[in-house]
N, C-alpha and C. Protein backbone atom coordinates (compact mmCIF):
# COMPACT_ATOMS: atom_id res chain seq x y z
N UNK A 1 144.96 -15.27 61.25
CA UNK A 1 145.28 -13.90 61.57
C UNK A 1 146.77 -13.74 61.85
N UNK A 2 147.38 -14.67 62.51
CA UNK A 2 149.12 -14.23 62.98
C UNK A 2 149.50 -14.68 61.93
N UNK A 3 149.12 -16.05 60.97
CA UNK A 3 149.99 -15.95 59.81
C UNK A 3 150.09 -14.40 58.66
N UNK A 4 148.60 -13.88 58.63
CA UNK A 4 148.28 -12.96 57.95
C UNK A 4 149.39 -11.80 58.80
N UNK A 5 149.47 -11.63 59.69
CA UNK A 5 150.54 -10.85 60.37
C UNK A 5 152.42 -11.19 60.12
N UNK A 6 152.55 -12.28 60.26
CA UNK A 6 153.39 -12.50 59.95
C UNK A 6 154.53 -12.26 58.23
N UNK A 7 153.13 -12.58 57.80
CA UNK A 7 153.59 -12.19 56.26
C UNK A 7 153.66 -10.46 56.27
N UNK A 8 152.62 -10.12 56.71
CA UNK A 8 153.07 -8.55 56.34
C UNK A 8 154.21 -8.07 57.05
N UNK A 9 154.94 -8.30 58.44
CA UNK A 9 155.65 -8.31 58.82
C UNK A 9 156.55 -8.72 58.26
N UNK A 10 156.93 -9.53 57.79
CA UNK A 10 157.78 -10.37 56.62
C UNK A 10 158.00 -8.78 55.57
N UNK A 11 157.45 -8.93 54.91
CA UNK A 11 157.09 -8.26 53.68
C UNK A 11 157.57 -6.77 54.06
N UNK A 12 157.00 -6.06 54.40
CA UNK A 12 157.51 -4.43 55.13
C UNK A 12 158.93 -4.64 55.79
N UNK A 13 159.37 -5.85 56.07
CA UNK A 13 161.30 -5.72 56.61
C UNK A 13 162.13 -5.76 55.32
N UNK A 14 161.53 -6.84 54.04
CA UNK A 14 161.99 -7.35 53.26
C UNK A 14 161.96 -5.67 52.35
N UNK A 15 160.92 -5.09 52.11
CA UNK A 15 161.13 -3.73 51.51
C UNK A 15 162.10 -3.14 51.60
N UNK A 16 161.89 -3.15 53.72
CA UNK A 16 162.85 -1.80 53.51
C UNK A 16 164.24 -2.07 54.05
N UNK A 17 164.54 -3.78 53.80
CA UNK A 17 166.17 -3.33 53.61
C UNK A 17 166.35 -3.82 52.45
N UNK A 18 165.40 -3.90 51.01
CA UNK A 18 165.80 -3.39 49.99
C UNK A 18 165.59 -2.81 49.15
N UNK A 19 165.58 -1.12 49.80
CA UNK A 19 165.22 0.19 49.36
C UNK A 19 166.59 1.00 49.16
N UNK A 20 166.92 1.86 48.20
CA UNK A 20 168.09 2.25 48.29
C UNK A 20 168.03 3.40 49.16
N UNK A 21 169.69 4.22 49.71
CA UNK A 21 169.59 5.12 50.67
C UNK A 21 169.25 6.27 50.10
N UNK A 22 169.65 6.57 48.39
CA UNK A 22 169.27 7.30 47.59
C UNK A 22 167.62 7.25 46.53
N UNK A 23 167.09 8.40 46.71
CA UNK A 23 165.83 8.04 46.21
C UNK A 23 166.35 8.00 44.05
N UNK A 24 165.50 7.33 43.66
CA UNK A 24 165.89 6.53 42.30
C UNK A 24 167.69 6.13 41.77
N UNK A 25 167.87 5.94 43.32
CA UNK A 25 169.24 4.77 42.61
C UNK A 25 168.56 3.35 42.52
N UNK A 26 169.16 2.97 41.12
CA UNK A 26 168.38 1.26 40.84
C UNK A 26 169.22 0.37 42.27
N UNK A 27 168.52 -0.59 41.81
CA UNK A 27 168.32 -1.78 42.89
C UNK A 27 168.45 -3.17 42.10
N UNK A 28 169.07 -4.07 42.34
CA UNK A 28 168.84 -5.32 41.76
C UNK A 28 169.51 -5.63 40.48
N UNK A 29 169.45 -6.47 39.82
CA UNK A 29 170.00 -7.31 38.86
C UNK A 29 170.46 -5.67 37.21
N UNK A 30 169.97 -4.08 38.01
CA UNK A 30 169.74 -3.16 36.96
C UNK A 30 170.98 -2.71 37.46
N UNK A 31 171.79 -2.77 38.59
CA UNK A 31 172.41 -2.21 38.93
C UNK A 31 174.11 -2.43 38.17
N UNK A 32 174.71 -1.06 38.50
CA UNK A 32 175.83 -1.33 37.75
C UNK A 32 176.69 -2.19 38.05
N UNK A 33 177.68 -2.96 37.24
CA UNK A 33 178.57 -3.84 38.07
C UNK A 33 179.89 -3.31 38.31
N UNK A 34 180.37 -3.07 39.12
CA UNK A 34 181.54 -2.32 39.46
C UNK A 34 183.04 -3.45 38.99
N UNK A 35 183.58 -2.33 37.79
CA UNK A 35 185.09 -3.41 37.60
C UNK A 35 185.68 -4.17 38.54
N UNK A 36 186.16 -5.33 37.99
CA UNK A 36 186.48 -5.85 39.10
C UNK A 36 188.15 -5.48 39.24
N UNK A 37 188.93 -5.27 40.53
CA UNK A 37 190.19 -4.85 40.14
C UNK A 37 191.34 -5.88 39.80
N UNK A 38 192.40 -5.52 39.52
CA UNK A 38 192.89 -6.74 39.17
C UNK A 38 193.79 -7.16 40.79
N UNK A 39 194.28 -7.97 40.76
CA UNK A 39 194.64 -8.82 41.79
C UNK A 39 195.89 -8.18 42.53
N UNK A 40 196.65 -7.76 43.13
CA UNK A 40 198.07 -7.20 43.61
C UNK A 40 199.15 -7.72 43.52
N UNK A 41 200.12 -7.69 42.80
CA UNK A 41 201.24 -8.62 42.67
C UNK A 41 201.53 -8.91 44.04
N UNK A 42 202.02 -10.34 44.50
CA UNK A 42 202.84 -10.00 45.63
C UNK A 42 203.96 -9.26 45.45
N UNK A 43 203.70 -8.80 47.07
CA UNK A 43 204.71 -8.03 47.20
C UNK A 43 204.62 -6.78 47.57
N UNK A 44 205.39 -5.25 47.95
CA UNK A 44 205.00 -4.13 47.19
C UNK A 44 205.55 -4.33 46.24
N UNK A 45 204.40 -2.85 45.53
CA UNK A 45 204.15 -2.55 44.72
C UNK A 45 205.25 -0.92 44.77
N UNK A 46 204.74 -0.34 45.50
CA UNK A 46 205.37 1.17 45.70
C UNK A 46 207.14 1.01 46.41
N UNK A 47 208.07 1.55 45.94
CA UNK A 47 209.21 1.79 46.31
C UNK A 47 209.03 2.12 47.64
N UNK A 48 207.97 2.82 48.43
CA UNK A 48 208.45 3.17 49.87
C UNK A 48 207.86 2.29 50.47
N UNK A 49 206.91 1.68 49.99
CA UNK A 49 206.68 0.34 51.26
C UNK A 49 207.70 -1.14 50.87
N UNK A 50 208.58 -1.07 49.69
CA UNK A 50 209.34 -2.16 50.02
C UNK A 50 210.28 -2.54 51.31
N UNK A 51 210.83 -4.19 51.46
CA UNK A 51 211.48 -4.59 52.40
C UNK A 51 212.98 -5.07 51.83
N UNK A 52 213.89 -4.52 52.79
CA UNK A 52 215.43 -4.41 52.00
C UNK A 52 216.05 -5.82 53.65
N UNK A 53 216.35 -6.63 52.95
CA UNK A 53 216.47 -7.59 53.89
C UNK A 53 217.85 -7.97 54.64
N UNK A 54 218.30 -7.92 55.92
CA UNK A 54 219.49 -7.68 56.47
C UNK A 54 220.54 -9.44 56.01
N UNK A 55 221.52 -9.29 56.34
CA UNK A 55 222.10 -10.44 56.62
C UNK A 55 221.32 -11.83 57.13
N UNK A 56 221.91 -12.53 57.33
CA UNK A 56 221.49 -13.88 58.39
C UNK A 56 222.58 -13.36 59.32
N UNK A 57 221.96 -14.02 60.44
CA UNK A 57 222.98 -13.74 61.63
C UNK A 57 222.56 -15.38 62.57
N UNK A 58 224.04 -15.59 63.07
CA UNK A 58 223.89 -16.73 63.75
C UNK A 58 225.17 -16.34 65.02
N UNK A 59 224.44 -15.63 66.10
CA UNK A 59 225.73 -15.14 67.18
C UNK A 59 225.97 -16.26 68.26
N UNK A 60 225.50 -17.56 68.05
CA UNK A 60 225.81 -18.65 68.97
C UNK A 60 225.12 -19.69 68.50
N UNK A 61 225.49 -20.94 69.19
CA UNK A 61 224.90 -21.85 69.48
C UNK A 61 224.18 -22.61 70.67
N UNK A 62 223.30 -23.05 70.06
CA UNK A 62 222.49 -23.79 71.76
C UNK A 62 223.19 -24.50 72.42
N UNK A 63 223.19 -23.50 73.78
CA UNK A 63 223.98 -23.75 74.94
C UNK A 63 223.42 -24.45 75.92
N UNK A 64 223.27 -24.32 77.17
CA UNK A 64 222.41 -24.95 78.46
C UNK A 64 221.16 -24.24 78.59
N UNK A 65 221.22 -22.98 77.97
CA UNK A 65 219.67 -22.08 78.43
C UNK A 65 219.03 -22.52 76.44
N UNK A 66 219.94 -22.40 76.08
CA UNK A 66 219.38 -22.41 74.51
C UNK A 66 219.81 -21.77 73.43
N UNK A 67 219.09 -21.17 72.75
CA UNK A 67 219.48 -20.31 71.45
C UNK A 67 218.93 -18.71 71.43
N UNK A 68 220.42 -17.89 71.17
CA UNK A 68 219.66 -16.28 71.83
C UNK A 68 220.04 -15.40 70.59
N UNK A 69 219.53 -14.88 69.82
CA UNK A 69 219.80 -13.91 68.64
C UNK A 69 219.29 -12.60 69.20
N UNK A 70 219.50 -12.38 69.94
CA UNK A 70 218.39 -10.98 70.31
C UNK A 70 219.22 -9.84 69.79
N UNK A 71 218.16 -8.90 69.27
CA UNK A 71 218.70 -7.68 68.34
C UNK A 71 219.59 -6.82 68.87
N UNK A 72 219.51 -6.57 70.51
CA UNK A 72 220.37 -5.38 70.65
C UNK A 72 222.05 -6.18 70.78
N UNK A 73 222.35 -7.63 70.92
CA UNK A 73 223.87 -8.20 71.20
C UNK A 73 224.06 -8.09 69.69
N UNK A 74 222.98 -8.50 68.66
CA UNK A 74 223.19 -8.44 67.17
C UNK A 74 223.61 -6.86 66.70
N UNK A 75 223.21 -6.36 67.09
CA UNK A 75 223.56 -4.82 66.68
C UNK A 75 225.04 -4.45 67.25
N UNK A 76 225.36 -4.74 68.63
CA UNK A 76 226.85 -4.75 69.26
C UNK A 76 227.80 -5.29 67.83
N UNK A 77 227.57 -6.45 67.53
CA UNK A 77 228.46 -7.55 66.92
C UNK A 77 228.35 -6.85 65.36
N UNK A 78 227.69 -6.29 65.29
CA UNK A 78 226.99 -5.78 64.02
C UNK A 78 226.72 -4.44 63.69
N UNK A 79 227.79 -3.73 63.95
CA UNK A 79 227.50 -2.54 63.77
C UNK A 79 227.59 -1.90 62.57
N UNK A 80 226.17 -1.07 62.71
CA UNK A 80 225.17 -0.48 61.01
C UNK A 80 225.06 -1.51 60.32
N UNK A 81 224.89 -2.65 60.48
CA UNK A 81 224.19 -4.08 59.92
C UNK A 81 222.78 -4.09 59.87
N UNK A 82 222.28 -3.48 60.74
CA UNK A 82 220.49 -3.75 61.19
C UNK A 82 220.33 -1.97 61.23
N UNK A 83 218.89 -2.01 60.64
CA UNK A 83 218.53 -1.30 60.60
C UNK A 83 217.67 -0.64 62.17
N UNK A 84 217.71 1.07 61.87
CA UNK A 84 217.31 1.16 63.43
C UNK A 84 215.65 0.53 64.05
N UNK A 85 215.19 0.13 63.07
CA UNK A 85 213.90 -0.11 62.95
C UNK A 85 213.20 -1.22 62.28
N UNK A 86 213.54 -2.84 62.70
CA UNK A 86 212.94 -3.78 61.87
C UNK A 86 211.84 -3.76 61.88
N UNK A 87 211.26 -4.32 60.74
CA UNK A 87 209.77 -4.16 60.81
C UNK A 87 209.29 -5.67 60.81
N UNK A 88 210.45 -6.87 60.05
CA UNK A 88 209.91 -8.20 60.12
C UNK A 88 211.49 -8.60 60.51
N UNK A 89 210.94 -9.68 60.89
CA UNK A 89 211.86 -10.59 61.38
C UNK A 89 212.07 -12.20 60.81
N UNK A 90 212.78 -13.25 60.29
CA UNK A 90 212.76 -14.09 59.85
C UNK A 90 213.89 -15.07 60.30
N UNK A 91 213.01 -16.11 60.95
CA UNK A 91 214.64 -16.98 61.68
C UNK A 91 213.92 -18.83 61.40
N UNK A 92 215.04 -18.64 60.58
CA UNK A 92 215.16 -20.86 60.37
C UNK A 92 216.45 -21.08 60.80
N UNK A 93 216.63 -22.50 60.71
CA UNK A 93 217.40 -23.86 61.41
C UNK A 93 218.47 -23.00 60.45
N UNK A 94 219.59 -23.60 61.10
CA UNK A 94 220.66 -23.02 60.60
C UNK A 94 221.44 -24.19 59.67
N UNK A 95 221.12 -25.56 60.24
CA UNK A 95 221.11 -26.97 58.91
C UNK A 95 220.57 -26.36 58.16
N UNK A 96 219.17 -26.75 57.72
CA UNK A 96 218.25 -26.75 57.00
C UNK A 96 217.56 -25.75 56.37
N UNK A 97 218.22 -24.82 56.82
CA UNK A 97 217.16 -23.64 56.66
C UNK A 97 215.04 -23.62 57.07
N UNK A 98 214.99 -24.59 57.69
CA UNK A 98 213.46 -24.61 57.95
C UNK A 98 213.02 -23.31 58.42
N UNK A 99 212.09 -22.75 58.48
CA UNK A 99 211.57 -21.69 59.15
C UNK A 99 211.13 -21.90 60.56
N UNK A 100 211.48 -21.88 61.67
CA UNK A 100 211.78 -21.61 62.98
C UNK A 100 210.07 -22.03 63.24
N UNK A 101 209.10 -21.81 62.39
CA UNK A 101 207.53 -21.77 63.17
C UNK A 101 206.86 -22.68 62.33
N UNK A 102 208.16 -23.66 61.95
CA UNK A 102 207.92 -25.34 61.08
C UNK A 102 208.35 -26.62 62.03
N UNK A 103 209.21 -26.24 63.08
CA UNK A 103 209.68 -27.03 63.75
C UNK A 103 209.34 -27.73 64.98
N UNK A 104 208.22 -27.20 65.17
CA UNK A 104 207.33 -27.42 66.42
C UNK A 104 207.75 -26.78 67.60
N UNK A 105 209.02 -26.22 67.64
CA UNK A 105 209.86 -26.12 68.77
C UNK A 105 209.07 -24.52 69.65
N UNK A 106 209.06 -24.15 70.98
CA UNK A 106 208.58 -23.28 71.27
C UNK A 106 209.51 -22.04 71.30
N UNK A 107 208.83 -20.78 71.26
CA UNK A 107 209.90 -19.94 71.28
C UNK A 107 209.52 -18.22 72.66
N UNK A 108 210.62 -18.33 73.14
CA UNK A 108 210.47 -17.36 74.42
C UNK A 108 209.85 -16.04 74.13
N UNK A 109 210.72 -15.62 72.59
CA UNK A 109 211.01 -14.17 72.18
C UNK A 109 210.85 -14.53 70.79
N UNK A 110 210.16 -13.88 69.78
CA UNK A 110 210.14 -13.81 68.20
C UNK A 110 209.71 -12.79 67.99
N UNK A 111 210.19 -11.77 67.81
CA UNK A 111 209.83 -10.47 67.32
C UNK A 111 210.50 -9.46 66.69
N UNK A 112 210.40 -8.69 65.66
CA UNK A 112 211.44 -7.85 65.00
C UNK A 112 212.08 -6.89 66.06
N UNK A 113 211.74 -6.24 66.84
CA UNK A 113 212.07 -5.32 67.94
C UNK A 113 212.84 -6.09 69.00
N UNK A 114 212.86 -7.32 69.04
CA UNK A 114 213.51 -7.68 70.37
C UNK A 114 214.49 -9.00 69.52
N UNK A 115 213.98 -9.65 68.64
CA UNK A 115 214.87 -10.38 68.17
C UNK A 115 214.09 -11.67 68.47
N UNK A 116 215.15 -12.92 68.56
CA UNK A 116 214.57 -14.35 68.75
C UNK A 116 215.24 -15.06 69.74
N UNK A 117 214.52 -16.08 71.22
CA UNK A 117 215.02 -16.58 72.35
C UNK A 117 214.06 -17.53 71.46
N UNK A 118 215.48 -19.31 72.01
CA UNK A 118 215.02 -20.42 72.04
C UNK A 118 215.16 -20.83 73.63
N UNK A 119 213.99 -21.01 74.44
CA UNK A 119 214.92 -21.60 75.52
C UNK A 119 214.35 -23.49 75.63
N UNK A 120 215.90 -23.99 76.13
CA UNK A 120 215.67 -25.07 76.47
C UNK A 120 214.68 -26.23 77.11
N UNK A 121 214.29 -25.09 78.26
CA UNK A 121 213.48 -25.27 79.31
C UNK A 121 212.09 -25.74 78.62
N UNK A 122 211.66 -24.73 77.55
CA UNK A 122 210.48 -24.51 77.24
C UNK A 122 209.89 -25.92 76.17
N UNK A 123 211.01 -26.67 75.60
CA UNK A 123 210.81 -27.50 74.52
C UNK A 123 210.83 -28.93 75.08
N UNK A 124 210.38 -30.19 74.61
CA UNK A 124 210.04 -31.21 75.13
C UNK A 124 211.09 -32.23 75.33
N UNK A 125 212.10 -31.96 74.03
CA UNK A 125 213.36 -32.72 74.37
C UNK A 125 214.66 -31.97 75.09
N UNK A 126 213.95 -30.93 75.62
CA UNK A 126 214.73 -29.79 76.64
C UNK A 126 216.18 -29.45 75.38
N UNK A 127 216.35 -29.18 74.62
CA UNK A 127 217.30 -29.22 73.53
C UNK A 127 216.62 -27.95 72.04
N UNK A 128 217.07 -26.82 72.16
CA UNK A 128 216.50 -26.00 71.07
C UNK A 128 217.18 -26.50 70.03
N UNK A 129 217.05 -25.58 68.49
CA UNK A 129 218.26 -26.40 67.38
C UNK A 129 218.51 -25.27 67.55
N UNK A 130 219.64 -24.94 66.77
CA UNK A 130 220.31 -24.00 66.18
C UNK A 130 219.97 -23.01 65.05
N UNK A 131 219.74 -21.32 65.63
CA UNK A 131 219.09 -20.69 64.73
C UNK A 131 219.83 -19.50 64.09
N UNK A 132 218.99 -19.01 62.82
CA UNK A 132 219.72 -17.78 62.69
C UNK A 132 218.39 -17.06 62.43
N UNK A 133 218.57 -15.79 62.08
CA UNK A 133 217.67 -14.55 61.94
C UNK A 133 218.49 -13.70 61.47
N UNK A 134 217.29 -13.33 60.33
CA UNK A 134 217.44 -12.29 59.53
C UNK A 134 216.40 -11.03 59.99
N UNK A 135 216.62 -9.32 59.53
CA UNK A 135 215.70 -8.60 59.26
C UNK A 135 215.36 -7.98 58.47
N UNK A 136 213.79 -7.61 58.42
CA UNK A 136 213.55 -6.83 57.18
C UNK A 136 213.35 -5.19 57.33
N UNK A 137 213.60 -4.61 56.78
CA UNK A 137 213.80 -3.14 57.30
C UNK A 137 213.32 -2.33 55.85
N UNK A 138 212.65 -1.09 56.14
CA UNK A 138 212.36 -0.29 54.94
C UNK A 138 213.70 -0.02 54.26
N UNK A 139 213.33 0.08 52.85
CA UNK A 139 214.51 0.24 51.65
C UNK A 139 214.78 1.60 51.96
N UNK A 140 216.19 2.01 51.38
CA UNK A 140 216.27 3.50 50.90
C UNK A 140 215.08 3.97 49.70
N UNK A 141 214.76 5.18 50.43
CA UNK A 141 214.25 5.85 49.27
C UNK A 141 215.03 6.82 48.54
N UNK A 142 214.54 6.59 46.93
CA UNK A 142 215.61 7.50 46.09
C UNK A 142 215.62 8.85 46.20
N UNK A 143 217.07 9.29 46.32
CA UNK A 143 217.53 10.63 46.98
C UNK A 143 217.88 10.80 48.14
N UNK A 144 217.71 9.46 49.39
CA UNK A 144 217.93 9.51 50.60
C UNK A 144 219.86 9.10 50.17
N UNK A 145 220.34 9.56 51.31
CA UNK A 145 221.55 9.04 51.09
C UNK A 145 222.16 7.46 51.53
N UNK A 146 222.91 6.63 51.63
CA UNK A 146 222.89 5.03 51.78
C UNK A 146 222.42 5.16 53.02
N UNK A 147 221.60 4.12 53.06
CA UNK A 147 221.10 3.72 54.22
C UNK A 147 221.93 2.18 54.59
N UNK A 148 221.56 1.73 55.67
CA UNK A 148 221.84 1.02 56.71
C UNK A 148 222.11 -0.52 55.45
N UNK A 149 220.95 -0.76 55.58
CA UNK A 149 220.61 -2.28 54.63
C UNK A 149 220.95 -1.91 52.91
N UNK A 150 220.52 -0.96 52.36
CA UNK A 150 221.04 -1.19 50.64
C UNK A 150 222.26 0.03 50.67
N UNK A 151 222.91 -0.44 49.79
CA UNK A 151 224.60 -0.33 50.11
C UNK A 151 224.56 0.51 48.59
N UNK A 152 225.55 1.77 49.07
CA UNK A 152 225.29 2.32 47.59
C UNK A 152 227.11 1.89 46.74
């Protein structure tokens, strides 16, 4: 008897979650196959979501506290260099170019809005390396007049 229950129980769940929400839309192997789309180039695609990419900037070297790029001394030193509004941020070794979040090293501050803090304190051989940072900022759009980052 509970197996006999069980199956119908079984059976009446299995229906009805696969019943469509529409009465005679097909179901199953009849159904249409929806194109598949093609893949997205990297990157954008659309002129207004591209990224127009600032300088490198390297405003010191690691001192006793460490390594400090932060955006608003970069903007002092740099004026109409940075845009009013980064949206990414990108900082490697200033040897090597490594990317800053390859090096194991910890970091205080990494953010497009505030910029990038190495501090000393925070890392194991008490010693940050030497960094720079770049930003990425929306492009001009055509008809805007020069903007900040693409140079007419």
């Amino acid at each position: 008897m509970i197996k006999l229950l069980s199956v119908a129980i079984f059976a009446a769940l299995f229906l009805e979650s696969h019943q469509s929400p529409f009465p005679g839309d097909p179901i199953g192997p009849e159904d249409p196959i929806d194109p598949i789309d093609p893949i997205d180039p990297i990157g954008p695609e659309d002129p207004e979501d591209s990224v127009c990419w600032t300088d490198w900037f390297d405003r010191d070297n690691p001192s006793d506290a460490g390594d400090s790029e932060l955006l608003k001394d970069l903007r002092k030193e740099n004026k109409g260099k940075i845009c009013k509004y980064p949206l990414y941020i990108e900082v490697v070794t200033t040897d090597t170019m490594t990317p800053a979040i390859s090096t194991g090293q910890t970091f205080y501050i990494f953010n497009p809005t505030q910029g990038f803090i190495c501090r000393n304190k925070d890392q194991r051989k008490r010693m940050c390396r030497d960094y720079k940072v770049r930003f990425g900022c929306p492009c001009k759009k055509p008809g805007e007049p020069c903007g900040i980052v693409v140079l007419c």
